[in-house]
C-alpha atoms as a PDB file:
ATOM      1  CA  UNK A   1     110.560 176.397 159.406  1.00  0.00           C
ATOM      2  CA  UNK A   2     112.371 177.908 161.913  1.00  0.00           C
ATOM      3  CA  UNK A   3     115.291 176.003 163.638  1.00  0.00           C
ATOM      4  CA  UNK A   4     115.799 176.182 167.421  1.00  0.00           C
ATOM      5  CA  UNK A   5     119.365 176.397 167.548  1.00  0.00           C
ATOM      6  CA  UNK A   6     119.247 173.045 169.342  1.00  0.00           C
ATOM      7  CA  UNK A   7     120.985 170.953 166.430  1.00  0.00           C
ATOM      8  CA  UNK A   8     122.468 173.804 164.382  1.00  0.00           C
ATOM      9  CA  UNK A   9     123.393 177.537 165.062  1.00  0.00           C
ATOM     10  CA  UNK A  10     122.158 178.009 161.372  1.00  0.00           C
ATOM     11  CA  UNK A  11     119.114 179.272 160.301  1.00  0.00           C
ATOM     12  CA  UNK A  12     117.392 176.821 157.792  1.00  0.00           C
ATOM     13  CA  UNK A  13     118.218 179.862 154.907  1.00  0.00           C
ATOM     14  CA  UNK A  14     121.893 179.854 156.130  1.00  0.00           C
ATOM     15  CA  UNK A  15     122.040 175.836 156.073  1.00  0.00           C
ATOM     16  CA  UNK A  16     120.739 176.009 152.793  1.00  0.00           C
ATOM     17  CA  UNK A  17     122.978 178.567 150.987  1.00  0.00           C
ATOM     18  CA  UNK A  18     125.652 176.255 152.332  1.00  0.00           C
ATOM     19  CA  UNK A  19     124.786 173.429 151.618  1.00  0.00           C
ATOM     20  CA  UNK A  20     124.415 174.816 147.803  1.00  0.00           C
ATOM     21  CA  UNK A  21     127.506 175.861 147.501  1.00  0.00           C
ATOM     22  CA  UNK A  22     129.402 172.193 147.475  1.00  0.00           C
ATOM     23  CA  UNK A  23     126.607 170.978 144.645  1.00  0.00           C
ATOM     24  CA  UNK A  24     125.260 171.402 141.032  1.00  0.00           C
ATOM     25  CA  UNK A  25     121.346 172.937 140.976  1.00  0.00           C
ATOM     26  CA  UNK A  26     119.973 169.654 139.930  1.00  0.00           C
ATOM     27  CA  UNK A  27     121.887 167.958 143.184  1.00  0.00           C
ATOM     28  CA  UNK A  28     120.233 171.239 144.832  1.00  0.00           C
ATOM     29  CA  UNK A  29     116.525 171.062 143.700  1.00  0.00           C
ATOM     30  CA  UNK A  30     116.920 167.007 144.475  1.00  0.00           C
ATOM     31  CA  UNK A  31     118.165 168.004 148.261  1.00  0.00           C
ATOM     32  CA  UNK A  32     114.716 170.329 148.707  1.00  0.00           C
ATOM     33  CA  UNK A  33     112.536 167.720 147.062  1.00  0.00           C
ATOM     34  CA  UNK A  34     114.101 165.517 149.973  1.00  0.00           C
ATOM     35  CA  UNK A  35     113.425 167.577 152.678  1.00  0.00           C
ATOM     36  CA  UNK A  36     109.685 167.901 151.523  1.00  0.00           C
ATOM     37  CA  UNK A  37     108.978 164.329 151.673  1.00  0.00           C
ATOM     38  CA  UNK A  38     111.191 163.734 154.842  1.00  0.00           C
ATOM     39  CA  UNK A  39     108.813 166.613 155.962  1.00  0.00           C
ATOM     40  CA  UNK A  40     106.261 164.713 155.424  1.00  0.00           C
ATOM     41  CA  UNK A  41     107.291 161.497 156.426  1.00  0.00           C
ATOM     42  CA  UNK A  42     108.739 163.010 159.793  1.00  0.00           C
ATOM     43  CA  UNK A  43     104.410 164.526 160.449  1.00  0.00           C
ATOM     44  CA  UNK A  44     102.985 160.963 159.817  1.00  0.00           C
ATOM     45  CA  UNK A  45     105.454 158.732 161.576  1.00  0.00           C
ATOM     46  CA  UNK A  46     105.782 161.439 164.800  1.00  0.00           C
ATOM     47  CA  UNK A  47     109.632 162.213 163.763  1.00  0.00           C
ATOM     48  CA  UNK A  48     111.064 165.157 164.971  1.00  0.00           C
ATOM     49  CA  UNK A  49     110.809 167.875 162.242  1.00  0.00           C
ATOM     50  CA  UNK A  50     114.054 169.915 162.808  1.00  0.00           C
ATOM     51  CA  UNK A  51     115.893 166.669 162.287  1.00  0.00           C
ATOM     52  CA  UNK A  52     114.106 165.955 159.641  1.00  0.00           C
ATOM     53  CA  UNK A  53     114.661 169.263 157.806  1.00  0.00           C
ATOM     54  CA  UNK A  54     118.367 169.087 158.583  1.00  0.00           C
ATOM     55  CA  UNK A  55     119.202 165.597 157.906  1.00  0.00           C
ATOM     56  CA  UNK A  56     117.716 166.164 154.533  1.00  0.00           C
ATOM     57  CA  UNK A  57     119.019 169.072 153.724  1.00  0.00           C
ATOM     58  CA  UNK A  58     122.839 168.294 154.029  1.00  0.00           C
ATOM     59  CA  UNK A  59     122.612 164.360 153.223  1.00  0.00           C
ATOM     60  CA  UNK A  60     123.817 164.627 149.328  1.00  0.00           C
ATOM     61  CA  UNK A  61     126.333 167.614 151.159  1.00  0.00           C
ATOM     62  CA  UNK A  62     129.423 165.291 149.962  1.00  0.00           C
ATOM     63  CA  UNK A  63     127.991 163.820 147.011  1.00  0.00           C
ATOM     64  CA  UNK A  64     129.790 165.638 144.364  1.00  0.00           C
ATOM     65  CA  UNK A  65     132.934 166.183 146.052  1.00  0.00           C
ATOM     66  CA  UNK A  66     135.994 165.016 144.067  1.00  0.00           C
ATOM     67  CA  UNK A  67     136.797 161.515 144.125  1.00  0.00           C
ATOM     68  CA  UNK A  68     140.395 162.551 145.445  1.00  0.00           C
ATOM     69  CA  UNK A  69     138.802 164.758 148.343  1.00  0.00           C
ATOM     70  CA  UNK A  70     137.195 161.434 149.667  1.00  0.00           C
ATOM     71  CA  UNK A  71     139.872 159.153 149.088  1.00  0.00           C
ATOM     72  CA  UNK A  72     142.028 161.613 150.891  1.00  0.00           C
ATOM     73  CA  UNK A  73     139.786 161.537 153.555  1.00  0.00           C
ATOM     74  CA  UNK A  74     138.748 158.264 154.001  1.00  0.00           C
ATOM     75  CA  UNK A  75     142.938 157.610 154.362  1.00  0.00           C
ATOM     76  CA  UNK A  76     143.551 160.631 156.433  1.00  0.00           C
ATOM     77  CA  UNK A  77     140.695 160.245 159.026  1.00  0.00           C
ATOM     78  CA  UNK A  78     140.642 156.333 159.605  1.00  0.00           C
ATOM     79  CA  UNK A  79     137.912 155.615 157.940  1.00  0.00           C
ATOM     80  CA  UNK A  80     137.616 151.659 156.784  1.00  0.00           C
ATOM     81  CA  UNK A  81     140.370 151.574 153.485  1.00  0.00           C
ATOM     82  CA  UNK A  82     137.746 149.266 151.937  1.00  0.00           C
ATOM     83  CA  UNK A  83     135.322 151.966 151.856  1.00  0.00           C
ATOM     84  CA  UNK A  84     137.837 152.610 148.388  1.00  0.00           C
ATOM     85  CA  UNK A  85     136.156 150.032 146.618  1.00  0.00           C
ATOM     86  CA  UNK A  86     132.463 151.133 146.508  1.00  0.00           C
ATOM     87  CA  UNK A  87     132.833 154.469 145.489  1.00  0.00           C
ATOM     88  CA  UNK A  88     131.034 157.830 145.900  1.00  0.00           C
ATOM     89  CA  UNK A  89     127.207 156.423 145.739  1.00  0.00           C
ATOM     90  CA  UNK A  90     128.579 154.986 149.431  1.00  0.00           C
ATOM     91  CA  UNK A  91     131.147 157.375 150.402  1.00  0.00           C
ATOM     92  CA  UNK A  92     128.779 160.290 150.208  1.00  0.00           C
ATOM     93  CA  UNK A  93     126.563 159.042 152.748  1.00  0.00           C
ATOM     94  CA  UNK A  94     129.944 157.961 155.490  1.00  0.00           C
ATOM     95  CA  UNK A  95     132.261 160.775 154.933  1.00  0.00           C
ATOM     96  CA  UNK A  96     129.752 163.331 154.160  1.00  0.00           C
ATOM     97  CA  UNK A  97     128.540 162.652 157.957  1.00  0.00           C
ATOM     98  CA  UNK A  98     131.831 163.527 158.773  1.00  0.00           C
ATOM     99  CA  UNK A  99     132.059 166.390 156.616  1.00  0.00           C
ATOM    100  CA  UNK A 100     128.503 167.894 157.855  1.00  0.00           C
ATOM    101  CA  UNK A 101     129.858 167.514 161.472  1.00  0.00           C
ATOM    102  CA  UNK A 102     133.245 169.150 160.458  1.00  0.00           C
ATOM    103  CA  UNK A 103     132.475 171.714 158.366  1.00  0.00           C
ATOM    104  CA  UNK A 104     128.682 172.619 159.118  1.00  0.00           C
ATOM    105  CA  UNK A 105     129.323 171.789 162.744  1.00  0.00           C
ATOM    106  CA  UNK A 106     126.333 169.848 163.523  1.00  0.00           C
ATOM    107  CA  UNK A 107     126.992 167.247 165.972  1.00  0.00           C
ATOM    108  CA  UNK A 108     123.727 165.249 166.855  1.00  0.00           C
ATOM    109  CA  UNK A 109     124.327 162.279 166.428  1.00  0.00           C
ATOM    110  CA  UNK A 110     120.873 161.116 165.158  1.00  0.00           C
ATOM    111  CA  UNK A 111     121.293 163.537 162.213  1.00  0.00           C
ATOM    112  CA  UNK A 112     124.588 162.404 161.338  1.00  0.00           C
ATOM    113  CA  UNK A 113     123.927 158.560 161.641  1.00  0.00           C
ATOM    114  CA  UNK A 114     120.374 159.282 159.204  1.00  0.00           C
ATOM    115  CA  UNK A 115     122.991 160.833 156.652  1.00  0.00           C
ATOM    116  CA  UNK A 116     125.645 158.249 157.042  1.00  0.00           C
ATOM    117  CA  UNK A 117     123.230 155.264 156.376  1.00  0.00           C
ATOM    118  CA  UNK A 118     120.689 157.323 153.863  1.00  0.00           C
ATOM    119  CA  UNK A 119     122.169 154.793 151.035  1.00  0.00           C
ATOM    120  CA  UNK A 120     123.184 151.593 152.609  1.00  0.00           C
ATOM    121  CA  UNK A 121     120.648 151.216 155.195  1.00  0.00           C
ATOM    122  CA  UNK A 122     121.656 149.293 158.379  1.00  0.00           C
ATOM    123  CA  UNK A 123     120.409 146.535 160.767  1.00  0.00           C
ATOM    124  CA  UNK A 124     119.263 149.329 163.221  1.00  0.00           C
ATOM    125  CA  UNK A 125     117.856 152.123 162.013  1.00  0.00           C
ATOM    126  CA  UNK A 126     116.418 155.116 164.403  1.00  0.00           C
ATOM    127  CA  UNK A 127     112.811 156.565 162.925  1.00  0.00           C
ATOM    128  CA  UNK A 128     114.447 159.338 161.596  1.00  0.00           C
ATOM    129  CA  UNK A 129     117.404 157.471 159.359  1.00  0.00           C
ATOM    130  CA  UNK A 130     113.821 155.631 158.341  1.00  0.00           C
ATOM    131  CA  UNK A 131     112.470 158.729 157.215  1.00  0.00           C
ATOM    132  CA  UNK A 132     115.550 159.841 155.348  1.00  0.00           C
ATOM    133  CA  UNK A 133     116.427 156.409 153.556  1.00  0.00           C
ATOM    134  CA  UNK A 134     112.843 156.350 151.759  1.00  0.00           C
ATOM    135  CA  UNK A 135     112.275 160.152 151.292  1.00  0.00           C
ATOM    136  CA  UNK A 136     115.698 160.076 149.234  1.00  0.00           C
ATOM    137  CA  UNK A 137     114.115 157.194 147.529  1.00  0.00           C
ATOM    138  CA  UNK A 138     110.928 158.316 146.932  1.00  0.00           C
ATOM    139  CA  UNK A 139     110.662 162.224 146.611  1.00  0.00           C
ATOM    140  CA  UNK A 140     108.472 163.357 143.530  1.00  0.00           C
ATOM    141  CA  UNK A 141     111.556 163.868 141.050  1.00  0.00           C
ATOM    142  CA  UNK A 142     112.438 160.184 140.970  1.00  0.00           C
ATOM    143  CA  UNK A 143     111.459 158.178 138.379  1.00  0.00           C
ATOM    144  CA  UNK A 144     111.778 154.575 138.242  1.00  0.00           C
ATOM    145  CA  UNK A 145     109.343 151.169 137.478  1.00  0.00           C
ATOM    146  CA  UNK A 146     108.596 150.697 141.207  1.00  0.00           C
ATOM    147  CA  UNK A 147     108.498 154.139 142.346  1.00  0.00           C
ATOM    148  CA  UNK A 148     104.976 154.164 143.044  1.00  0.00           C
ATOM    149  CA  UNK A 149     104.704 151.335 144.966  1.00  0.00           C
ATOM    150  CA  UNK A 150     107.479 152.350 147.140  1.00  0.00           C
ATOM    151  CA  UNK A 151     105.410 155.907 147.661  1.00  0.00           C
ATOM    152  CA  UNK A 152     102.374 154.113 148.661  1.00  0.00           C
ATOM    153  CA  UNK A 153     103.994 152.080 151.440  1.00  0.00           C
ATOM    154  CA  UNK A 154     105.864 155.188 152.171  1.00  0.00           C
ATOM    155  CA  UNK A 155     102.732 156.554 152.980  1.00  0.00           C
ATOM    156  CA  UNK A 156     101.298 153.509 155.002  1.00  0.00           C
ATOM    157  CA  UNK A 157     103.727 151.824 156.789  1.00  0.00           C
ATOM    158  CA  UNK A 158     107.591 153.221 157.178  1.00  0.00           C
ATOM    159  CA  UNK A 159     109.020 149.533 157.882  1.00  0.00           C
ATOM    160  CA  UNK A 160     107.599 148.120 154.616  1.00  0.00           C
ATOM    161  CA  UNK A 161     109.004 150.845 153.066  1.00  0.00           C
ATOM    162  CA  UNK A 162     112.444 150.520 153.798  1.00  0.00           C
ATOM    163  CA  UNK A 163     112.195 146.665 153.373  1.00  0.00           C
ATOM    164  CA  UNK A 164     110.969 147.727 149.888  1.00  0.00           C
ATOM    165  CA  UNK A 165     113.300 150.113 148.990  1.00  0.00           C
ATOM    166  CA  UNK A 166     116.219 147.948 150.381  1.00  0.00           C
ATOM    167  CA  UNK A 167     115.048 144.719 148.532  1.00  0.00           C
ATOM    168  CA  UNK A 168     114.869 146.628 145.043  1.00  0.00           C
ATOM    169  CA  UNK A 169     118.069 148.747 145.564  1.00  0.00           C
ATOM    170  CA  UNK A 170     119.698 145.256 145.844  1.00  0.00           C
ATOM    171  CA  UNK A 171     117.853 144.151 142.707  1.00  0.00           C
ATOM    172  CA  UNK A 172     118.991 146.486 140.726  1.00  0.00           C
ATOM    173  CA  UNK A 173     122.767 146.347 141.903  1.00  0.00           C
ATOM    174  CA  UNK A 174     122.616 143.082 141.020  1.00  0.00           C
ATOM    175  CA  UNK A 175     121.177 143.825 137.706  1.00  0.00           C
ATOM    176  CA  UNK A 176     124.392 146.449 137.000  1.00  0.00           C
ATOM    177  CA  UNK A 177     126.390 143.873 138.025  1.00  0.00           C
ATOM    178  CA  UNK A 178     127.793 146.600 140.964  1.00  0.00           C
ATOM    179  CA  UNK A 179     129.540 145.995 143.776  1.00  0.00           C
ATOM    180  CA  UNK A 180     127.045 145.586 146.871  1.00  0.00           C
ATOM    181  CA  UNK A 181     128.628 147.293 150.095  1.00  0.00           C
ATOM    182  CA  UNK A 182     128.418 144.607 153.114  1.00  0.00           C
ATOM    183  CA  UNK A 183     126.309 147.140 155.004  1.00  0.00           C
ATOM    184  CA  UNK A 184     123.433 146.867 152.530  1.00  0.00           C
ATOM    185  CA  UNK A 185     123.580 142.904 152.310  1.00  0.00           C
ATOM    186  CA  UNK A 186     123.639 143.092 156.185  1.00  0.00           C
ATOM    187  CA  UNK A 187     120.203 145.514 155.636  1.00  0.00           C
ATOM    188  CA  UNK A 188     118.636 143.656 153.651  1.00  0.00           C
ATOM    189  CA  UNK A 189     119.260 140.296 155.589  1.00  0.00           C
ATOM    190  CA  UNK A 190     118.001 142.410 158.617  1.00  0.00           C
ATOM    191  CA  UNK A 191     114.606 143.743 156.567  1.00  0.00           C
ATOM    192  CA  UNK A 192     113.684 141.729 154.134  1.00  0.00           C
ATOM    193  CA  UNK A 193     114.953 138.265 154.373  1.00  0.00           C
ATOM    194  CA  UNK A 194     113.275 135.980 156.222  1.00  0.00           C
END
């Protein structure tokens, strides 16, 4: 693919070689598999496929960053202080929006919202945070009992998928006995309660 210049100044090759330098090659190879099914997604649902690509591409960007990196930022740039208490499986998606505008200097603001929600979800949700949310979930390297299902409706309808994904996410936060970030309790309210 080759990006317009419209949402980055990189070329996808550039975005990618930085984007691997801030991860592990298995955090890598799950970032590609990501932007394959977001590809595809993005081609069935009429999603805009530059977006796609980059959203994808840099949405795990902060995800193994130290744990004192993001505290420090969520203190120094106002973030919410409760953020604190959920840890990095929600912090990577928030700060690493800021991080991809800051650092990689991509400033749409479609892109960055996909990658800030891409593990909480949110009441409103553009087609291409959609596309991002369920390709994270469902690219061909996961593994899980409901995986399947979640690819199928994937494939048929993008709503049902992110109800899906959003309703079994919760079920097995519950199960862990985690802490569930308000955000997701307000997404799953929003999708799948009724």
């Amino acid at each position: 693919m080759i990006y317009s210049k419209k949402y980055t100044t990189l070329t996808r090759d550039e975005l990618k070689e930085k984007v691997s330098q801030h991860m592990s090659d298995k955090r890598f190879q799950h970032v590609l598999r990501v932007e394959k099914k977001a590809l595809e997604l993005a081609k069935r649902y009429d999603v805009d496929l530059e977006k796609a690509s980059i959203a994808a591409l840099t949405h795990d960007y902060a995800k193994e960053r130290p744990d004192e990196e993001m505290i420090g930022l969520i203190k120094s740039e106002g973030f919410d202080l409760d953020l604190i208490n959920y840890g990095n499986a929600i912090w990577h998606g928030i700060v690493g929006s800021f991080l991809v505008k800051t650092e990689l200097g991509i400033n749409d603001e479609d892109i960055l919202t996909a990658i800030e929600l891409h593990t909480t979800g949110a009441c409103e949700m553009s087609e291409l945070a959609k596309v991002i949310y369920v390709a994270d979930y469902v690219e061909e390297g996961r593994q899980f009992p409901v995986v399947v299902k979640a690819r199928e409706l994937a494939n048929d309808n993008l709503d049902l998928a992110v109800s899906f994904e959003t309703k079994h996410t919760l079920l097995y936060l519950i199960n862990q006995q985690s802490r569930i970030y308000p955000k997701t309790l307000e997404t799953y309210n929003q999708w799948v309660a009724q």
